[in-house]
PDB file of N, CA and C in Angstrom:
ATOM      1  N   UNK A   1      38.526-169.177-189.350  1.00  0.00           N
ATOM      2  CA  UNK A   1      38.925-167.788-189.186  1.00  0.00           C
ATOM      3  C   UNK A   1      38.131-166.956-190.197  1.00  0.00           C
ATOM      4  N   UNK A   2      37.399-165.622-189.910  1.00  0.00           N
ATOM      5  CA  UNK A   2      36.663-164.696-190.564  1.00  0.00           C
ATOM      6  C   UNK A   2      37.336-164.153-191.105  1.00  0.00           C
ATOM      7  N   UNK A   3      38.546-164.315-191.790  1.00  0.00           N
ATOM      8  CA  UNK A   3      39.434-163.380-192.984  1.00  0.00           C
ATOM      9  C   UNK A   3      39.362-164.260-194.408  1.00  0.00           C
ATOM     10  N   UNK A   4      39.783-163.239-195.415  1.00  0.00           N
ATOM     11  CA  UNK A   4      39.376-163.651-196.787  1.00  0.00           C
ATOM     12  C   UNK A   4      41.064-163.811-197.003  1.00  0.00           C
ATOM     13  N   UNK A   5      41.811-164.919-197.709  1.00  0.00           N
ATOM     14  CA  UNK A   5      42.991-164.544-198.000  1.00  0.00           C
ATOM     15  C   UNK A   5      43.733-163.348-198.455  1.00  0.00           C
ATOM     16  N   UNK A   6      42.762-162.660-199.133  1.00  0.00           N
ATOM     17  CA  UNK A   6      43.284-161.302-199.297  1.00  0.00           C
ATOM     18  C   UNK A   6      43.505-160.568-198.306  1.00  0.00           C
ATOM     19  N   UNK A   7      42.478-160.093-197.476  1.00  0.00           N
ATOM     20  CA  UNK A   7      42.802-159.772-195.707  1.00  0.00           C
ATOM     21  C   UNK A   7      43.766-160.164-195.644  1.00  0.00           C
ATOM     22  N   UNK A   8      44.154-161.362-195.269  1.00  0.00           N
ATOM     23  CA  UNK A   8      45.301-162.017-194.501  1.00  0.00           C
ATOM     24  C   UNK A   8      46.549-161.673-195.120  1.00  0.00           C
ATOM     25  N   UNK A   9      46.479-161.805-196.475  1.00  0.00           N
ATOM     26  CA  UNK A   9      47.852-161.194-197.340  1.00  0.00           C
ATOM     27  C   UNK A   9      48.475-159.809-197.134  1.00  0.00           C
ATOM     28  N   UNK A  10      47.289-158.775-197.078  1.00  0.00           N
ATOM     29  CA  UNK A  10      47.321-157.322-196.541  1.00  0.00           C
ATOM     30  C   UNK A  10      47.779-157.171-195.483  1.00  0.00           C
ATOM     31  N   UNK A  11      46.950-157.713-194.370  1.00  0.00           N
ATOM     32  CA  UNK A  11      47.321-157.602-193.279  1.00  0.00           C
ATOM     33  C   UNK A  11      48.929-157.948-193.116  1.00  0.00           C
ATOM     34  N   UNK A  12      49.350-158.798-193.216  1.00  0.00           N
ATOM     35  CA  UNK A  12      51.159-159.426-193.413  1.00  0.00           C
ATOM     36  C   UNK A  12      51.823-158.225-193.550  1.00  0.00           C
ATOM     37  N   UNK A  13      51.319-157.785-195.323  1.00  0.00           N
ATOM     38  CA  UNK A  13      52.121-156.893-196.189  1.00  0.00           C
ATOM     39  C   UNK A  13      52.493-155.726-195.679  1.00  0.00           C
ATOM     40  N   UNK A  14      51.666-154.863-194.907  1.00  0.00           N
ATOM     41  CA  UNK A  14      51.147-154.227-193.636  1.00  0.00           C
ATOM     42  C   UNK A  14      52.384-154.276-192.655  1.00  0.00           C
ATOM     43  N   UNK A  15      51.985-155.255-191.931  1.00  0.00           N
ATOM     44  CA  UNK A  15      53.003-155.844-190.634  1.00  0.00           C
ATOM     45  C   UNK A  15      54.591-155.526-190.749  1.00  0.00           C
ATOM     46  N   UNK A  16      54.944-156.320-191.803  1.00  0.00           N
ATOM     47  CA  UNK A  16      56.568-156.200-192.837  1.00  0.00           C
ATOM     48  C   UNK A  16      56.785-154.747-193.442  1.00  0.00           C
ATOM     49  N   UNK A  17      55.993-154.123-193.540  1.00  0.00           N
ATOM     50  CA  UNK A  17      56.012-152.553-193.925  1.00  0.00           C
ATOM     51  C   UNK A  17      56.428-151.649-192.975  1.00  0.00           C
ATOM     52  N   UNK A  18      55.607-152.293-191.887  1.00  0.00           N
ATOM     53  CA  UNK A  18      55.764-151.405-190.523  1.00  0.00           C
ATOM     54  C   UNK A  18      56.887-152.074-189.884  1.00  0.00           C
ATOM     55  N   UNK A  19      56.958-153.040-189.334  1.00  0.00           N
ATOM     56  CA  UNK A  19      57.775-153.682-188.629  1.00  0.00           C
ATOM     57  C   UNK A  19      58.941-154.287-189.091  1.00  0.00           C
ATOM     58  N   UNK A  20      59.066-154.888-190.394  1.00  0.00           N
ATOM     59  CA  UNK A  20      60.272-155.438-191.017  1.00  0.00           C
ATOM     60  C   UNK A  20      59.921-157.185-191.060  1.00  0.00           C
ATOM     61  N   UNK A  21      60.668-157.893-191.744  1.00  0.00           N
ATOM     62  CA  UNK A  21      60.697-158.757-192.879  1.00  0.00           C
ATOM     63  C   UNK A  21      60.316-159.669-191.383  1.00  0.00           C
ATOM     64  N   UNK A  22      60.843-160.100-190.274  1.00  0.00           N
ATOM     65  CA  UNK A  22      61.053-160.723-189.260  1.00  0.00           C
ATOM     66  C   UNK A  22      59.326-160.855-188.599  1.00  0.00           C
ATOM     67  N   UNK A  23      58.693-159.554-188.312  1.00  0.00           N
ATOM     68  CA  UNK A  23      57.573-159.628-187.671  1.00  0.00           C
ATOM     69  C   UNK A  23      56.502-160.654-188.305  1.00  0.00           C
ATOM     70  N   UNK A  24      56.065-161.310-187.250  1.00  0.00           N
ATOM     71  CA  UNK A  24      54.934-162.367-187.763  1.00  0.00           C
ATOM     72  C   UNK A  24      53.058-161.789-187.059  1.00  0.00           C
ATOM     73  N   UNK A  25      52.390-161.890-187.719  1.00  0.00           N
ATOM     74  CA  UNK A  25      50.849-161.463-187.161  1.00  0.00           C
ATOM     75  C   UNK A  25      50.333-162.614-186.303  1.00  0.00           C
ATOM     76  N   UNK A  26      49.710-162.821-185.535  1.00  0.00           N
ATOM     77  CA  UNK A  26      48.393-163.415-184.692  1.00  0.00           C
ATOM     78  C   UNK A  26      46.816-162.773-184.952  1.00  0.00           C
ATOM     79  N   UNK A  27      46.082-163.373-185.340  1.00  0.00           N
ATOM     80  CA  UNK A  27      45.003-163.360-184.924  1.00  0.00           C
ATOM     81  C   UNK A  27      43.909-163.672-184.074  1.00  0.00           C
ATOM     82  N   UNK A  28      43.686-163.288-183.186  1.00  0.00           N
ATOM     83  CA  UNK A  28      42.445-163.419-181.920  1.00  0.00           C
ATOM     84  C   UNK A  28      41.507-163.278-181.250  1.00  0.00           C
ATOM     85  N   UNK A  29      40.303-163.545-180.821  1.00  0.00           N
ATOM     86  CA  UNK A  29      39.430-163.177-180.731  1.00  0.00           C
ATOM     87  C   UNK A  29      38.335-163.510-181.158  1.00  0.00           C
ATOM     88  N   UNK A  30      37.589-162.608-181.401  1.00  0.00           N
ATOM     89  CA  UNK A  30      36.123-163.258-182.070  1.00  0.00           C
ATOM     90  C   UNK A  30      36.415-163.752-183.252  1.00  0.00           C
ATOM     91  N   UNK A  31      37.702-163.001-184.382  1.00  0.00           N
ATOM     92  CA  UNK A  31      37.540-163.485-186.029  1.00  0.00           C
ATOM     93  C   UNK A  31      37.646-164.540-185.973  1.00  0.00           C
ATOM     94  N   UNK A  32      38.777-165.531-185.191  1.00  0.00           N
ATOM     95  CA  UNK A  32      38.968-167.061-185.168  1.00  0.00           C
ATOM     96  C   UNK A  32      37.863-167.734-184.679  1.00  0.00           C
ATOM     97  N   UNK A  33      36.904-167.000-184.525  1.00  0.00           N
ATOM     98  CA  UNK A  33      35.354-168.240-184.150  1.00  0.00           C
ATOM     99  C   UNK A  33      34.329-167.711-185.557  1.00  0.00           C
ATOM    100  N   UNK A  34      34.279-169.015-186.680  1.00  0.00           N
ATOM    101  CA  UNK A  34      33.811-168.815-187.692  1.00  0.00           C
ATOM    102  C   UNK A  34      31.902-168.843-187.382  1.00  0.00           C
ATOM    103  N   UNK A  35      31.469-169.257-186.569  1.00  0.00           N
ATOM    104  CA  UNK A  35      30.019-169.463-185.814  1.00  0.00           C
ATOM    105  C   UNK A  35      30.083-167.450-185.703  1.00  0.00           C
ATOM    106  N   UNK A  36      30.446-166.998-185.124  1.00  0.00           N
ATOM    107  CA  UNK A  36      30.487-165.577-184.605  1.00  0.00           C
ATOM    108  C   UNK A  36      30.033-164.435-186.179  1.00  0.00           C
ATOM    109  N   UNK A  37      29.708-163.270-185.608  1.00  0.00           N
ATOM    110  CA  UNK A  37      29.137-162.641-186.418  1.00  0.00           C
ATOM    111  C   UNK A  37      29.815-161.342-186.353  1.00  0.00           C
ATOM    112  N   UNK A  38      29.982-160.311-187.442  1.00  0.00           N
ATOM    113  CA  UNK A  38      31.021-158.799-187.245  1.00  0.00           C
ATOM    114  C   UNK A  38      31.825-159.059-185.700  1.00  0.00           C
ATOM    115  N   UNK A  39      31.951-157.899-184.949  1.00  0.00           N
ATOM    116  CA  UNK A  39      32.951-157.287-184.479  1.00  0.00           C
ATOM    117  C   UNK A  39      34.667-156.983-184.704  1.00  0.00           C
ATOM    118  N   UNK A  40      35.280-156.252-183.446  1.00  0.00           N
ATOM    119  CA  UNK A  40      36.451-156.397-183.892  1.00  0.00           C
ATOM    120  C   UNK A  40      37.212-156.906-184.662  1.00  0.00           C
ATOM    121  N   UNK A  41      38.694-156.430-185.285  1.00  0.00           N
ATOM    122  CA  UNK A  41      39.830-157.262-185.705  1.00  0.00           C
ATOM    123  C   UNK A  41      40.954-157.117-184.665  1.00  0.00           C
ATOM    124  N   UNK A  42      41.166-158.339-183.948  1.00  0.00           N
ATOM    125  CA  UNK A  42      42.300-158.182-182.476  1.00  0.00           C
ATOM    126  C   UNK A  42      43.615-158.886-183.328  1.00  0.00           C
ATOM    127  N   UNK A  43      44.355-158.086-183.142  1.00  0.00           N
ATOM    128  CA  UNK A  43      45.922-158.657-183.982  1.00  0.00           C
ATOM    129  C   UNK A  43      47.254-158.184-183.316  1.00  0.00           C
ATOM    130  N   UNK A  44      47.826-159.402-182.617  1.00  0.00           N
ATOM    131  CA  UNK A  44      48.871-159.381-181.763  1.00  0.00           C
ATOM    132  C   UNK A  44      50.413-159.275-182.863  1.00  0.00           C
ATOM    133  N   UNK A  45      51.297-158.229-183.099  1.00  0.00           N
ATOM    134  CA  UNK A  45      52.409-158.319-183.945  1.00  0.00           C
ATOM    135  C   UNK A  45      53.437-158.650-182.769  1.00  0.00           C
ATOM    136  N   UNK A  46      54.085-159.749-183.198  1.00  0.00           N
ATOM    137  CA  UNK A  46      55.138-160.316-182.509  1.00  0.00           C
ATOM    138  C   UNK A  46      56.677-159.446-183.292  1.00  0.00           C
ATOM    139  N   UNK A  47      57.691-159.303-182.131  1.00  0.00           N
ATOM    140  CA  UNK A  47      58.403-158.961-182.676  1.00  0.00           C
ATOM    141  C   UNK A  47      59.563-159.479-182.246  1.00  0.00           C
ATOM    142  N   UNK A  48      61.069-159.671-183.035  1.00  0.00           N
ATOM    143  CA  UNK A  48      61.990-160.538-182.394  1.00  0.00           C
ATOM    144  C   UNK A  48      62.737-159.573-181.748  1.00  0.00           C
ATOM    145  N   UNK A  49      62.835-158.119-181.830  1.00  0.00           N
ATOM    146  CA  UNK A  49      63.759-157.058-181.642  1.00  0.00           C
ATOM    147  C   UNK A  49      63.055-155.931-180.508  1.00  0.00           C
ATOM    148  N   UNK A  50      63.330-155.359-179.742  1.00  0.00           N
ATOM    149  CA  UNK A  50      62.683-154.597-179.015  1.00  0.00           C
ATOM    150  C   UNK A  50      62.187-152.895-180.249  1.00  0.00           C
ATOM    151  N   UNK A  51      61.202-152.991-179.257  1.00  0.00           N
ATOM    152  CA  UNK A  51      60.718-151.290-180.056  1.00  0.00           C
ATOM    153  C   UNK A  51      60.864-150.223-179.186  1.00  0.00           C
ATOM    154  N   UNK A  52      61.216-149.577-179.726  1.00  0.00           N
ATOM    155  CA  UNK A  52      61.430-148.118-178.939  1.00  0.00           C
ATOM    156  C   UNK A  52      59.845-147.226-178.862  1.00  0.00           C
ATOM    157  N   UNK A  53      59.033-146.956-179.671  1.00  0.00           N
ATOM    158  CA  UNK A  53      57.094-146.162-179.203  1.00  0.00           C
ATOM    159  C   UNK A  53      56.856-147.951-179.412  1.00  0.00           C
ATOM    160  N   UNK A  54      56.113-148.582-178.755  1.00  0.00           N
ATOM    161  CA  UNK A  54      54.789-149.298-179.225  1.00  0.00           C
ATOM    162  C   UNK A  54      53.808-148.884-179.140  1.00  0.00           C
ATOM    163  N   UNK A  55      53.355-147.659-178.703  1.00  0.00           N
ATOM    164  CA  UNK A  55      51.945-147.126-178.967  1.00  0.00           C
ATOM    165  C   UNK A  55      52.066-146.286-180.545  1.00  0.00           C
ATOM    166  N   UNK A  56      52.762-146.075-180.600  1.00  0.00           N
ATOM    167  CA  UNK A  56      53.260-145.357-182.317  1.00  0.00           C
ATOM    168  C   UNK A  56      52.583-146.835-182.992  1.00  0.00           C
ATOM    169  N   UNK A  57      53.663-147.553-183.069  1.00  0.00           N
ATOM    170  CA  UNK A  57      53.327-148.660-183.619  1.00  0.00           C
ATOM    171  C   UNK A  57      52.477-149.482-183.917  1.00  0.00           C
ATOM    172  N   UNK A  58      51.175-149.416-182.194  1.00  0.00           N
ATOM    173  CA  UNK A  58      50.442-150.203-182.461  1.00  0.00           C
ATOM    174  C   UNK A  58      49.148-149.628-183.277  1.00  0.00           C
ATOM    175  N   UNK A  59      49.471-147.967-182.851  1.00  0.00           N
ATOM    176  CA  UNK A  59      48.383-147.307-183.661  1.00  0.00           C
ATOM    177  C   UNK A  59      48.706-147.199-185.197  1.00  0.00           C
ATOM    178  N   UNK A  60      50.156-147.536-185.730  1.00  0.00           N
ATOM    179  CA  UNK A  60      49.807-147.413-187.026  1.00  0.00           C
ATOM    180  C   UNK A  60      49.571-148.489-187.575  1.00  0.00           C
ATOM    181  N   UNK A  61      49.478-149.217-187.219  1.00  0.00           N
ATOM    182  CA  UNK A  61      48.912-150.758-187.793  1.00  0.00           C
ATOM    183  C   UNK A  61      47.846-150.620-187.377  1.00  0.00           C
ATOM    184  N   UNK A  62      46.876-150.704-186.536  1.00  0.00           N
ATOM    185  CA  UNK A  62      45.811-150.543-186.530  1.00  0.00           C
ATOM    186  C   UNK A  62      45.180-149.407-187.338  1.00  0.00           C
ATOM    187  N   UNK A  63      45.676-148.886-187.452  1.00  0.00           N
ATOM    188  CA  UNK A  63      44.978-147.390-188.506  1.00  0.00           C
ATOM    189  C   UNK A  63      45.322-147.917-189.649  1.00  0.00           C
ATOM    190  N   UNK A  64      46.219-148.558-190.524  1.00  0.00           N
ATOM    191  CA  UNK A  64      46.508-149.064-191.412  1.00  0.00           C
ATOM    192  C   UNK A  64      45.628-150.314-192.210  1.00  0.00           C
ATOM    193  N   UNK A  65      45.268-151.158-191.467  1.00  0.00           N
ATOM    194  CA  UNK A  65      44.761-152.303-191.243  1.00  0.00           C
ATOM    195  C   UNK A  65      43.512-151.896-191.349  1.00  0.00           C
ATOM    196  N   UNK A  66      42.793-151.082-190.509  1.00  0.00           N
ATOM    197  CA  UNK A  66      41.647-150.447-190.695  1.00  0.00           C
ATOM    198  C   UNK A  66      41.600-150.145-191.955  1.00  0.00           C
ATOM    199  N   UNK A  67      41.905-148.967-192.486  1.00  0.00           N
ATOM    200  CA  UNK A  67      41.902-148.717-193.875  1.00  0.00           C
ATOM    201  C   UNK A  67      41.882-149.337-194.750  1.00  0.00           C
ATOM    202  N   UNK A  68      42.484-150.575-194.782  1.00  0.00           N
ATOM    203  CA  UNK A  68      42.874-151.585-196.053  1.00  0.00           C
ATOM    204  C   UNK A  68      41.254-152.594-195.586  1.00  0.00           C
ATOM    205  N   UNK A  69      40.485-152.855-194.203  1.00  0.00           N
ATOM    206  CA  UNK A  69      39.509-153.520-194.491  1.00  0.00           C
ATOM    207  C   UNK A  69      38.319-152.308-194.256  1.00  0.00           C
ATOM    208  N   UNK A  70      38.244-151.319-194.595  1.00  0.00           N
ATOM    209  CA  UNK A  70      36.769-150.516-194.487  1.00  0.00           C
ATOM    210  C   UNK A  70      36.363-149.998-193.350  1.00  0.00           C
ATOM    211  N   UNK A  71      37.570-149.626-192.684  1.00  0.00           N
ATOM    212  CA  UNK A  71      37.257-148.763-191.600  1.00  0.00           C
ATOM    213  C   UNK A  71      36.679-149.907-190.359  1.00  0.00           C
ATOM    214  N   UNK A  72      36.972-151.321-190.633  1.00  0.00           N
ATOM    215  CA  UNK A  72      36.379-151.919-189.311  1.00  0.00           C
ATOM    216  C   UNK A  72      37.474-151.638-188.347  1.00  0.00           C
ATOM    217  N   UNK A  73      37.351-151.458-186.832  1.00  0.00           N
ATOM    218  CA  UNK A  73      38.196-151.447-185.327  1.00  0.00           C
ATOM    219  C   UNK A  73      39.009-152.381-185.882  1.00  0.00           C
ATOM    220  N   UNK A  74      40.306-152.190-185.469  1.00  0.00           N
ATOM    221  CA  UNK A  74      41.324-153.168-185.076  1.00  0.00           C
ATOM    222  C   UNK A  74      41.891-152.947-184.167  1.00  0.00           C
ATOM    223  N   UNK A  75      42.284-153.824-183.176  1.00  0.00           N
ATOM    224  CA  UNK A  75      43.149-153.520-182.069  1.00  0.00           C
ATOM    225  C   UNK A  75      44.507-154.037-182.050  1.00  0.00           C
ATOM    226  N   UNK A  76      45.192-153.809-181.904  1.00  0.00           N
ATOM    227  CA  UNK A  76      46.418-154.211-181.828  1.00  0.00           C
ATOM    228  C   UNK A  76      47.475-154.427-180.662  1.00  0.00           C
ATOM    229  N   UNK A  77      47.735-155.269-180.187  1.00  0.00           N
ATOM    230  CA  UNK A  77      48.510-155.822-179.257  1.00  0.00           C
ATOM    231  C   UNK A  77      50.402-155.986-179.624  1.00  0.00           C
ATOM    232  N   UNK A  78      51.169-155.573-179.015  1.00  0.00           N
ATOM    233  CA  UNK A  78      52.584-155.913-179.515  1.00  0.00           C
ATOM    234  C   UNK A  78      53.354-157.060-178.247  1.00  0.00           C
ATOM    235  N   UNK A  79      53.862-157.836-179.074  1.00  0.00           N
ATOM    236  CA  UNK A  79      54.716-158.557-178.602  1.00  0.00           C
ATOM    237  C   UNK A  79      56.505-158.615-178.607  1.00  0.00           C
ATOM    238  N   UNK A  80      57.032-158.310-177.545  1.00  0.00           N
ATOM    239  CA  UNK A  80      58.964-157.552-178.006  1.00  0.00           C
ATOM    240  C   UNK A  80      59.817-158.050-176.820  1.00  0.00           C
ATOM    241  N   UNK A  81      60.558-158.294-176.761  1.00  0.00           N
ATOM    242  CA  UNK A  81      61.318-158.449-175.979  1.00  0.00           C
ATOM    243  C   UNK A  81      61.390-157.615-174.627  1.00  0.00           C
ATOM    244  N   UNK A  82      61.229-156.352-175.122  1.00  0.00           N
ATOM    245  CA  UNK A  82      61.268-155.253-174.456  1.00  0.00           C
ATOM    246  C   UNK A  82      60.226-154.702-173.164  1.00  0.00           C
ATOM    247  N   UNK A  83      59.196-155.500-173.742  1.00  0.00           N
ATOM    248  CA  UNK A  83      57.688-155.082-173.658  1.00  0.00           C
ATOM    249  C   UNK A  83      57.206-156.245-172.285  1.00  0.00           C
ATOM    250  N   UNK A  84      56.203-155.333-171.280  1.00  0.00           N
ATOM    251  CA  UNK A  84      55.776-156.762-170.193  1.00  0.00           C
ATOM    252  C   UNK A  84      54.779-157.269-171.059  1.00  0.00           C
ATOM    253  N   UNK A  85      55.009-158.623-170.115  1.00  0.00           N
ATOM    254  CA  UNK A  85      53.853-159.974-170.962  1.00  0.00           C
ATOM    255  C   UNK A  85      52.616-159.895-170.022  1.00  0.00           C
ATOM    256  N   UNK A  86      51.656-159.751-170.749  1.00  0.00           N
ATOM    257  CA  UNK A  86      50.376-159.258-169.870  1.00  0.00           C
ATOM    258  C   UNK A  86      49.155-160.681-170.146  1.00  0.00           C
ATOM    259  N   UNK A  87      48.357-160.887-169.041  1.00  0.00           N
ATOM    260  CA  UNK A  87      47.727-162.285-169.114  1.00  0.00           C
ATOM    261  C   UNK A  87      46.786-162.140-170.689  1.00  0.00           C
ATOM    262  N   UNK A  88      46.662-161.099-171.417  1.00  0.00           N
ATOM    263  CA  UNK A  88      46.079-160.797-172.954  1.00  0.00           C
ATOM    264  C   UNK A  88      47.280-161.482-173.801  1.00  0.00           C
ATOM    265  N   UNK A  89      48.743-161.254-173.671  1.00  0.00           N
ATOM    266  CA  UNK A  89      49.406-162.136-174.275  1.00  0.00           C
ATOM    267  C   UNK A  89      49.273-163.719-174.930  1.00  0.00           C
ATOM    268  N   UNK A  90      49.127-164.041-173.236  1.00  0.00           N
ATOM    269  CA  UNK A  90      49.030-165.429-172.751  1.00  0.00           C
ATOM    270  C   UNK A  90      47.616-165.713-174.111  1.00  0.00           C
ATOM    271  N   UNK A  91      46.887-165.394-173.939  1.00  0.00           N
ATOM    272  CA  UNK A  91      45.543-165.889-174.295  1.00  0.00           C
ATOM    273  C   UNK A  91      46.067-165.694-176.068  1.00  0.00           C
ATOM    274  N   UNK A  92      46.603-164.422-176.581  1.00  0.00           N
ATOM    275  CA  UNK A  92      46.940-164.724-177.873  1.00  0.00           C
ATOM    276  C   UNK A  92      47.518-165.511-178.030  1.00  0.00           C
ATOM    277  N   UNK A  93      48.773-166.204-177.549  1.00  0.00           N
ATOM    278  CA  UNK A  93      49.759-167.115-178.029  1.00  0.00           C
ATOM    279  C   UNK A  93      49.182-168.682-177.723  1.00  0.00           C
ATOM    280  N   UNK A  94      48.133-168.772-176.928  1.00  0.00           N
ATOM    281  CA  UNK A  94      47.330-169.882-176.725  1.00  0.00           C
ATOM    282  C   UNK A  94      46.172-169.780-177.756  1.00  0.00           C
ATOM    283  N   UNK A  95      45.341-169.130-178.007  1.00  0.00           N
ATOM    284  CA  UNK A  95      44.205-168.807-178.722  1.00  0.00           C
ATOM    285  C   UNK A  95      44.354-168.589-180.626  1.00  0.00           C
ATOM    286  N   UNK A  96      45.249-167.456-180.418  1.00  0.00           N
ATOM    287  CA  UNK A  96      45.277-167.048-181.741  1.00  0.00           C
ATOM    288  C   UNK A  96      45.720-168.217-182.767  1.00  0.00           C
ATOM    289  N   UNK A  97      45.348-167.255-184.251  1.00  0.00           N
ATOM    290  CA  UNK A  97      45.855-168.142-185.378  1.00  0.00           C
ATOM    291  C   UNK A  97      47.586-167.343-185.958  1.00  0.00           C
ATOM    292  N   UNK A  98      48.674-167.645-186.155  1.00  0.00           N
ATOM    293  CA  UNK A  98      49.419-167.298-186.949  1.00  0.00           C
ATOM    294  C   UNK A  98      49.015-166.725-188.312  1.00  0.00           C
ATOM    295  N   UNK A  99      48.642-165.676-188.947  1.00  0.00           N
ATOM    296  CA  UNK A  99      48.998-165.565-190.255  1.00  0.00           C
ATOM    297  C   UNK A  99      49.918-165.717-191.163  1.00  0.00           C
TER     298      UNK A  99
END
């Protein structure tokens, strides 16, 4: 995975800020192929509780996240009870890494 533990710590600290003590991160995409070079940061926040905006949400973690690594893209994907499961799901919860 292309994150520095510090990333990964941020990113969390981040997550639990926004979302609460419960939410866990995924990572997916190109960062989990260490052969691969820049692009995106794709980060699926799982959640155990439904959300009322997830576009609120997913943009402030991604704007957040951004900021804390230098303005690189992040995209952000949410996962909720609430929320449909879309075949991009599938591929995080198969693909991704847990942070």
């Amino acid at each position: 995975m292309r994150l520095t533990e510090s990333q990964i710590q941020v990113i969390c600290q981040l997550a639990r800020l926004l979302a609460g003590d419960q939410s866990r991160v995924r990572v997916f995409g190109s960062r989990i192929d260490d052969t691969a070079h820049g692009g995106d940061l794709d980060l699926m926040l799982e959640l155990s509780e439904s959300v009322e905006n997830p576009a609120l949400m997913a943009a402030q973690l991604s704007g957040l996240v951004s900021r804390a690594m230098s303005g690189r893209k992040v995209d952000v994907l949410l996962s909720a009870p609430n929320l449909m499961r879309l075949p991009i799901h599938d591929i995080a919860f198969q693909e991704g890494q847990l942070l």
